[in-house]
Every structure is written in C-alpha cells, then in structure tokens.
C-alpha atoms as a PDB file:
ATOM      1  CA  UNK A   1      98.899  92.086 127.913  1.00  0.00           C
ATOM      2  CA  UNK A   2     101.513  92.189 125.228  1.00  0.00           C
ATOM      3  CA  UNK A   3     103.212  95.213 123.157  1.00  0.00           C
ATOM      4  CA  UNK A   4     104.093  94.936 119.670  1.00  0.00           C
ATOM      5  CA  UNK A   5     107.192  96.713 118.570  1.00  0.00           C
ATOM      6  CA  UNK A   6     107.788  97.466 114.823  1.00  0.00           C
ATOM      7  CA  UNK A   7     110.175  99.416 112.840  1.00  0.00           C
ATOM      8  CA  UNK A   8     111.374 100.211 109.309  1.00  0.00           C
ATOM      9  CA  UNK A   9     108.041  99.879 107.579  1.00  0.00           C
ATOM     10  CA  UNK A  10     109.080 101.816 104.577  1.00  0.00           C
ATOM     11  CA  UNK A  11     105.609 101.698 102.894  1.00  0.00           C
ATOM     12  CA  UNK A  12     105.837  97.700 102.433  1.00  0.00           C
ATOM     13  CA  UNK A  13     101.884  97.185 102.855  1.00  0.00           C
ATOM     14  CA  UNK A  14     101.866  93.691 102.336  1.00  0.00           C
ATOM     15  CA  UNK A  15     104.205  93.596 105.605  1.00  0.00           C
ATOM     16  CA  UNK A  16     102.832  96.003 107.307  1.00  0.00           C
ATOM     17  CA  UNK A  17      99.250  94.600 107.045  1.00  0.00           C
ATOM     18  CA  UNK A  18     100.917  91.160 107.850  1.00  0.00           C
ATOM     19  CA  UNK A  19     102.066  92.767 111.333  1.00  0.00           C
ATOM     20  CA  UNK A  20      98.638  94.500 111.997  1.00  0.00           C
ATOM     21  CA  UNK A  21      96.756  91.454 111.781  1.00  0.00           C
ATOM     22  CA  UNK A  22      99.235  89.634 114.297  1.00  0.00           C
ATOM     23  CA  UNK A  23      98.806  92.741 116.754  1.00  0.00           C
ATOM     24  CA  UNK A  24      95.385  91.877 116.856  1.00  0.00           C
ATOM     25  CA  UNK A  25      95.624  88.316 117.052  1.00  0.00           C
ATOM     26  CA  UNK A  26      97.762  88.998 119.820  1.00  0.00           C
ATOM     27  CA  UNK A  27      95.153  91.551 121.572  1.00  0.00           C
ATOM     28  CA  UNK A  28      98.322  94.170 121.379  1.00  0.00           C
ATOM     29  CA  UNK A  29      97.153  97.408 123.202  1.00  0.00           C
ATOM     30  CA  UNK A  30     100.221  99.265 122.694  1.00  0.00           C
ATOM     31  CA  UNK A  31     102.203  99.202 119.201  1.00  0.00           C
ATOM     32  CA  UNK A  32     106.134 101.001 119.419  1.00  0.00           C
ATOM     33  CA  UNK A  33     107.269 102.187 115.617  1.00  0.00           C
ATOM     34  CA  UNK A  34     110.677 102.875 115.829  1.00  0.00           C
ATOM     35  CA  UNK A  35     110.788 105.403 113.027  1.00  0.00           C
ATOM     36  CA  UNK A  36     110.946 105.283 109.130  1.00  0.00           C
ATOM     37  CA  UNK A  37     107.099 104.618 108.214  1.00  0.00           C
ATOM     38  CA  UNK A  38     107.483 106.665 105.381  1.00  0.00           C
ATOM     39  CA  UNK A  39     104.200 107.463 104.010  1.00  0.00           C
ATOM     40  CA  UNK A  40     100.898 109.122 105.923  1.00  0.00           C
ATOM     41  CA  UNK A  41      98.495 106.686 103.798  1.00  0.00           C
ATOM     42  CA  UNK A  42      99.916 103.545 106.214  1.00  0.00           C
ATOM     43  CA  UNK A  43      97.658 104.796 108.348  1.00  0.00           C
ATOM     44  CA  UNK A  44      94.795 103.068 107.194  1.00  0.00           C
ATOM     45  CA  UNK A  45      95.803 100.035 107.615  1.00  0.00           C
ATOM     46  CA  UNK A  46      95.584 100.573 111.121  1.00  0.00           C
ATOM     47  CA  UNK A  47      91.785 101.198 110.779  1.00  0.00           C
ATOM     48  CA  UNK A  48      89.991  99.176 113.528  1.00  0.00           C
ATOM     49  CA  UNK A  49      93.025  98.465 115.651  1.00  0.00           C
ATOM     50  CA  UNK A  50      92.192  99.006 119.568  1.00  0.00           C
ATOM     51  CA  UNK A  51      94.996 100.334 121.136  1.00  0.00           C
ATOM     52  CA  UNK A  52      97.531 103.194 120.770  1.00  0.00           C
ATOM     53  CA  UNK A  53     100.744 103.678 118.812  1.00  0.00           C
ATOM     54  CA  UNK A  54     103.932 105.748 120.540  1.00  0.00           C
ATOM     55  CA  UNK A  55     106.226 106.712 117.309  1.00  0.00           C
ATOM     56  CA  UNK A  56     109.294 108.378 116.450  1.00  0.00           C
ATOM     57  CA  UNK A  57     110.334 109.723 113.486  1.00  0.00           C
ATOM     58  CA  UNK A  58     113.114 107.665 111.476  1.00  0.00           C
ATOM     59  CA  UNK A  59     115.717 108.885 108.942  1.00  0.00           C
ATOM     60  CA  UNK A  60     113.245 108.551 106.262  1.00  0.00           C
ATOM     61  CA  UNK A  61     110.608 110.294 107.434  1.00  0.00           C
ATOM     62  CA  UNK A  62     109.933 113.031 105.300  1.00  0.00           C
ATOM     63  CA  UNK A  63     106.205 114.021 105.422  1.00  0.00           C
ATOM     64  CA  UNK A  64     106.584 114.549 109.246  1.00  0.00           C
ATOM     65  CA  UNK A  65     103.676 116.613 109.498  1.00  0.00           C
ATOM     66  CA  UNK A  66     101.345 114.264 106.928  1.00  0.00           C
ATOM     67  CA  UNK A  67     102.659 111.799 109.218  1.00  0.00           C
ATOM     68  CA  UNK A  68     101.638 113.315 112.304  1.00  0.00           C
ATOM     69  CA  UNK A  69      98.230 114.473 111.094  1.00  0.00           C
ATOM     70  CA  UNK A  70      97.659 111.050 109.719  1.00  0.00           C
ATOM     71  CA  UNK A  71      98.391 109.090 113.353  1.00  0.00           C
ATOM     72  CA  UNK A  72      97.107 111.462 115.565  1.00  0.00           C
ATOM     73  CA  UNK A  73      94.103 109.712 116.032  1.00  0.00           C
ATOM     74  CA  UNK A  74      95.881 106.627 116.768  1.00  0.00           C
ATOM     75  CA  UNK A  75      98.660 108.254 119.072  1.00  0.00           C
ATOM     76  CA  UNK A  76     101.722 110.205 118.978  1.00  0.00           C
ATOM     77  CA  UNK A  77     104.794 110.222 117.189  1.00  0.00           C
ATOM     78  CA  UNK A  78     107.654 111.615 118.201  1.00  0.00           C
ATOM     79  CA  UNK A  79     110.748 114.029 116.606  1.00  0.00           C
ATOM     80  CA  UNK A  80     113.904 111.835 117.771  1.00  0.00           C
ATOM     81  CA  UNK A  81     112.780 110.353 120.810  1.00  0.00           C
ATOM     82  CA  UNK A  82     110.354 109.002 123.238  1.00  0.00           C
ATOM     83  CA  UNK A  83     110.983 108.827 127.351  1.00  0.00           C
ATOM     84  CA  UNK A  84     108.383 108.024 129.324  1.00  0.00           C
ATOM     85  CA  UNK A  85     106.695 105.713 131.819  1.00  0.00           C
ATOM     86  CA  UNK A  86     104.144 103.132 129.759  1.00  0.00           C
ATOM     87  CA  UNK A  87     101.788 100.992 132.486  1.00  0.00           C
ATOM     88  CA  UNK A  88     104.952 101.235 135.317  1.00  0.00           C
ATOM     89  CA  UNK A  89     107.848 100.718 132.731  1.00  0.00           C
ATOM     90  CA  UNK A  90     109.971 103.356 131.934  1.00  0.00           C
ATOM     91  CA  UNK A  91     110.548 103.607 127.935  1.00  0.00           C
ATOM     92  CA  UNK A  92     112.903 104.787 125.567  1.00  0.00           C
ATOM     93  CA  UNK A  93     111.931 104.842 122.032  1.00  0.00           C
ATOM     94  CA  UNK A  94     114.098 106.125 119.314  1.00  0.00           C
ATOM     95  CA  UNK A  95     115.021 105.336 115.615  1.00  0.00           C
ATOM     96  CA  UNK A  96     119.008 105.197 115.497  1.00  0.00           C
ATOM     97  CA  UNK A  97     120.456 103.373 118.655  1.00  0.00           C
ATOM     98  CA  UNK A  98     123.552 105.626 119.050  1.00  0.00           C
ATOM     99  CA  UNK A  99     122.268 106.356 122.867  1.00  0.00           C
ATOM    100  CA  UNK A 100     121.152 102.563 123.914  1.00  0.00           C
ATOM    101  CA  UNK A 101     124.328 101.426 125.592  1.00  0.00           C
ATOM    102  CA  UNK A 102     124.940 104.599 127.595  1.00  0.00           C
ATOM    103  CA  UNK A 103     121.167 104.348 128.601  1.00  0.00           C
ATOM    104  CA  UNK A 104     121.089 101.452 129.529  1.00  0.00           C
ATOM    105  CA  UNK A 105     124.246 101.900 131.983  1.00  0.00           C
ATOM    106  CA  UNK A 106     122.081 104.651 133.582  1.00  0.00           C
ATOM    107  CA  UNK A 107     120.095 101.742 134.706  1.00  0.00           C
ATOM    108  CA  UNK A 108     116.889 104.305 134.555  1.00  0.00           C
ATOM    109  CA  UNK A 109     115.439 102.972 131.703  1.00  0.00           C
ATOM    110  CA  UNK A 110     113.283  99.435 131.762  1.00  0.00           C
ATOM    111  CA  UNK A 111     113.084  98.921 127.846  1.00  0.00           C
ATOM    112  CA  UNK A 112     115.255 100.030 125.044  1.00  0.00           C
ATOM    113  CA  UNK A 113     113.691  99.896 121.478  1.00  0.00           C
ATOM    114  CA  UNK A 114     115.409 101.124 118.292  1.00  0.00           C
ATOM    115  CA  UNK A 115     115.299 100.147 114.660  1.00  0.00           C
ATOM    116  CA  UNK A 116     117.450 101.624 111.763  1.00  0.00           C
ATOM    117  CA  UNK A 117     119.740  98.718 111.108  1.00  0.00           C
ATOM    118  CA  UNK A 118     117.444  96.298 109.663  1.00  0.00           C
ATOM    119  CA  UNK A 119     118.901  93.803 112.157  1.00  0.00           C
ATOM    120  CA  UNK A 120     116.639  91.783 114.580  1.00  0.00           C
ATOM    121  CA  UNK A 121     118.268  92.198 118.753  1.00  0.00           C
ATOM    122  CA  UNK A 122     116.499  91.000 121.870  1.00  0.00           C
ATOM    123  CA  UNK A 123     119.013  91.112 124.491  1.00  0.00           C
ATOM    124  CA  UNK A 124     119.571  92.193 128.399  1.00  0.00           C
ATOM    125  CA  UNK A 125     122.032  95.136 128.747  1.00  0.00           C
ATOM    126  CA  UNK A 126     122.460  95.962 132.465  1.00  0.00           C
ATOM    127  CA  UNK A 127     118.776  96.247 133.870  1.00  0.00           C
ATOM    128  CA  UNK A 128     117.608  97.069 130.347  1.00  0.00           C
ATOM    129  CA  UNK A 129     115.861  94.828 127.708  1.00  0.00           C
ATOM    130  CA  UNK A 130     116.736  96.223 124.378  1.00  0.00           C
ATOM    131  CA  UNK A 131     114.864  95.299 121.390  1.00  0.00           C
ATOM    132  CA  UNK A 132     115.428  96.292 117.777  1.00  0.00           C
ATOM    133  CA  UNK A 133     112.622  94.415 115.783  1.00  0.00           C
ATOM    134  CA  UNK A 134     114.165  93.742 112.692  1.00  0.00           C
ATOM    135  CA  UNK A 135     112.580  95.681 109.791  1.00  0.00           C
ATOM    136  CA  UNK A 136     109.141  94.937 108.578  1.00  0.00           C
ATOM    137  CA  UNK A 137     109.639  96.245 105.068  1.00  0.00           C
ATOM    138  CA  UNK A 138     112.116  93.476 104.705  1.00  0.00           C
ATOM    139  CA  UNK A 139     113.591  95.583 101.667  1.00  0.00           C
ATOM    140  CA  UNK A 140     117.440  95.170 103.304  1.00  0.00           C
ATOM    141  CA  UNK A 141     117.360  92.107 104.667  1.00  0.00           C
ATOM    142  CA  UNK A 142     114.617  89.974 102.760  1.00  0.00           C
ATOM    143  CA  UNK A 143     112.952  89.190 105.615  1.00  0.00           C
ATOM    144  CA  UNK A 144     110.343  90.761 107.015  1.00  0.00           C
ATOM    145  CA  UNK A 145     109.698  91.032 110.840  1.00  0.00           C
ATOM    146  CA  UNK A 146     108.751  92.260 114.126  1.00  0.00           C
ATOM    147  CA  UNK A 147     108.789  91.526 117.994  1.00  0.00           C
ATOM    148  CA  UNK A 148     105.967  90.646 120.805  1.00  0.00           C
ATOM    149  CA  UNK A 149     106.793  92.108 124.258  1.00  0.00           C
ATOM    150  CA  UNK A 150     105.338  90.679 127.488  1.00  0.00           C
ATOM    151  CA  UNK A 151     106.671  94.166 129.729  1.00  0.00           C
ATOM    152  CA  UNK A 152     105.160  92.360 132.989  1.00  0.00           C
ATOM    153  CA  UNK A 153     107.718  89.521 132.313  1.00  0.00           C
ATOM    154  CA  UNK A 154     109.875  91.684 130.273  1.00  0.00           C
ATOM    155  CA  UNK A 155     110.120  89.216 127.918  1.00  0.00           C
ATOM    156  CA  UNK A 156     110.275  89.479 124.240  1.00  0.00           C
ATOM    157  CA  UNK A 157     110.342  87.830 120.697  1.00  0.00           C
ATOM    158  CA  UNK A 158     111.183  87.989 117.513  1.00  0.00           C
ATOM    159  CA  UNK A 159     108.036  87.262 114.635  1.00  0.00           C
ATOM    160  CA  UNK A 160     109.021  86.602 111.320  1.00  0.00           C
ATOM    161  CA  UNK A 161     106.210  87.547 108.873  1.00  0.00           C
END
C-alpha cells in the first residue's frame, strides 16, 4: 500500500485535483496534508476518495473550524501537530519543521513530514525518513507537487504534477 503526502494546497484546484486523481491511481489509503489548505470548499474534491486524510493546520489556515467541519468525514486534522502510530509506523505530522531534526535524534519517530517551505526533501535523518512534499499550489515555486510513500519499504518520492 502506498501513502500520499501533500502540503501547501492554498486553494490551487487545478493542483489539488491533479494530486487526487494520482492518489487514486495509486490506490492511496492514507493521504498526510501538512497544513495550509486554506479553504473548507477543497473538500469536495475529495468526494469519492477511499481512504482517510490525517491533517494539521498550516500558517494559513484561517477557517479552522470550516475546515474541520468540512474534513471530518474524511478524517482529522490537527491544531499544530500529529504523533501517532499509522499501520506500525510511528508518525509525526506538522506544518513548520522547526522540531524535525531534534525528532528525529530521538530516534522515536519512523517518518517525519512537514511542508511550509515550498521546497521538495526526501531524505534519511538518523532512523527517520523526512519528507516535505514540495507545495502543490505551486504559487512559490511554479511547480506544483507532491510525494508517494511506500512506509513498508520506507521509501518515498517526489511527483511533479
């Protein structure tokens, strides 16, 4: 099974749809937003998608409670943070990475995902994978992307859209 990780949607739909579609071309179960989806009417886009979304809120996220009445048939979304254990992997989830290199020297923590600099990162810090998608909205950086994880091979990568 894969994951699909996805941040810094800021209400690009074109993108956003883009992304969907590959989640479900990729039979994606689980979808990680790290934070700044902006708008509650994204949600619709998800309409159909089989699987669950884990959130957190990003520096733009204004509407929190549109936002989390709009998803909460989908999943959850989070204040700052998310720390948990997804299918045996042990998850942290957050919008800013300001915490990601002390976390991952804790070496309690399988997966590190973050967005908020627009800036794609797959890389192995300690016994952590850390991922930072990129940003889907592409507004920043002009491009427009996301990542596919494998967490059984903990393997992950970059999809431009």
């Amino acid at each position: 099974m894969k994951w699909g990780i996805i941040s810094d949607t800021h209400d690009n739909l074109s993108s956003l749809k883009k992304a969907i579609n590959i989640f479900r071309q990729q039979k994606v179960k689980i979808i990680f937003h790290a934070g700044d989806f902006i708008s509650p009417f994204t949600v619709r886009l998800f309409e159909g998608f089989d699987g669950k979304l884990i959130g957190v809120f990003g520096n733009n996220d204004g509407e929190k409670i549109g936002l989390k009445k709009a998803y909460k048939n989908l999943g959850e979304i989070h204040e700052d943070f998310f720390l948990g254990e997804v299918e045996g992997k042990r998850i942290f989830l957050t919008h800013k990475g300001d915490l990601v290199p002390s976390l991952a020297k804790s070496g309690d923590i399988d997966i590190l995902i973050y967005g908020h600099t627009h800036k794609q990162e797959i890389k192995q810090l300690g016994h952590s994978l850390v991922i930072n998608p990129g940003e889907c909205g592409g507004w920043l950086s002009q491009e427009s992307t996301i990542a596919l994880l494998d967490p059984e091979a903990l393997e992950a990568k970059i999809i431009s859209l």
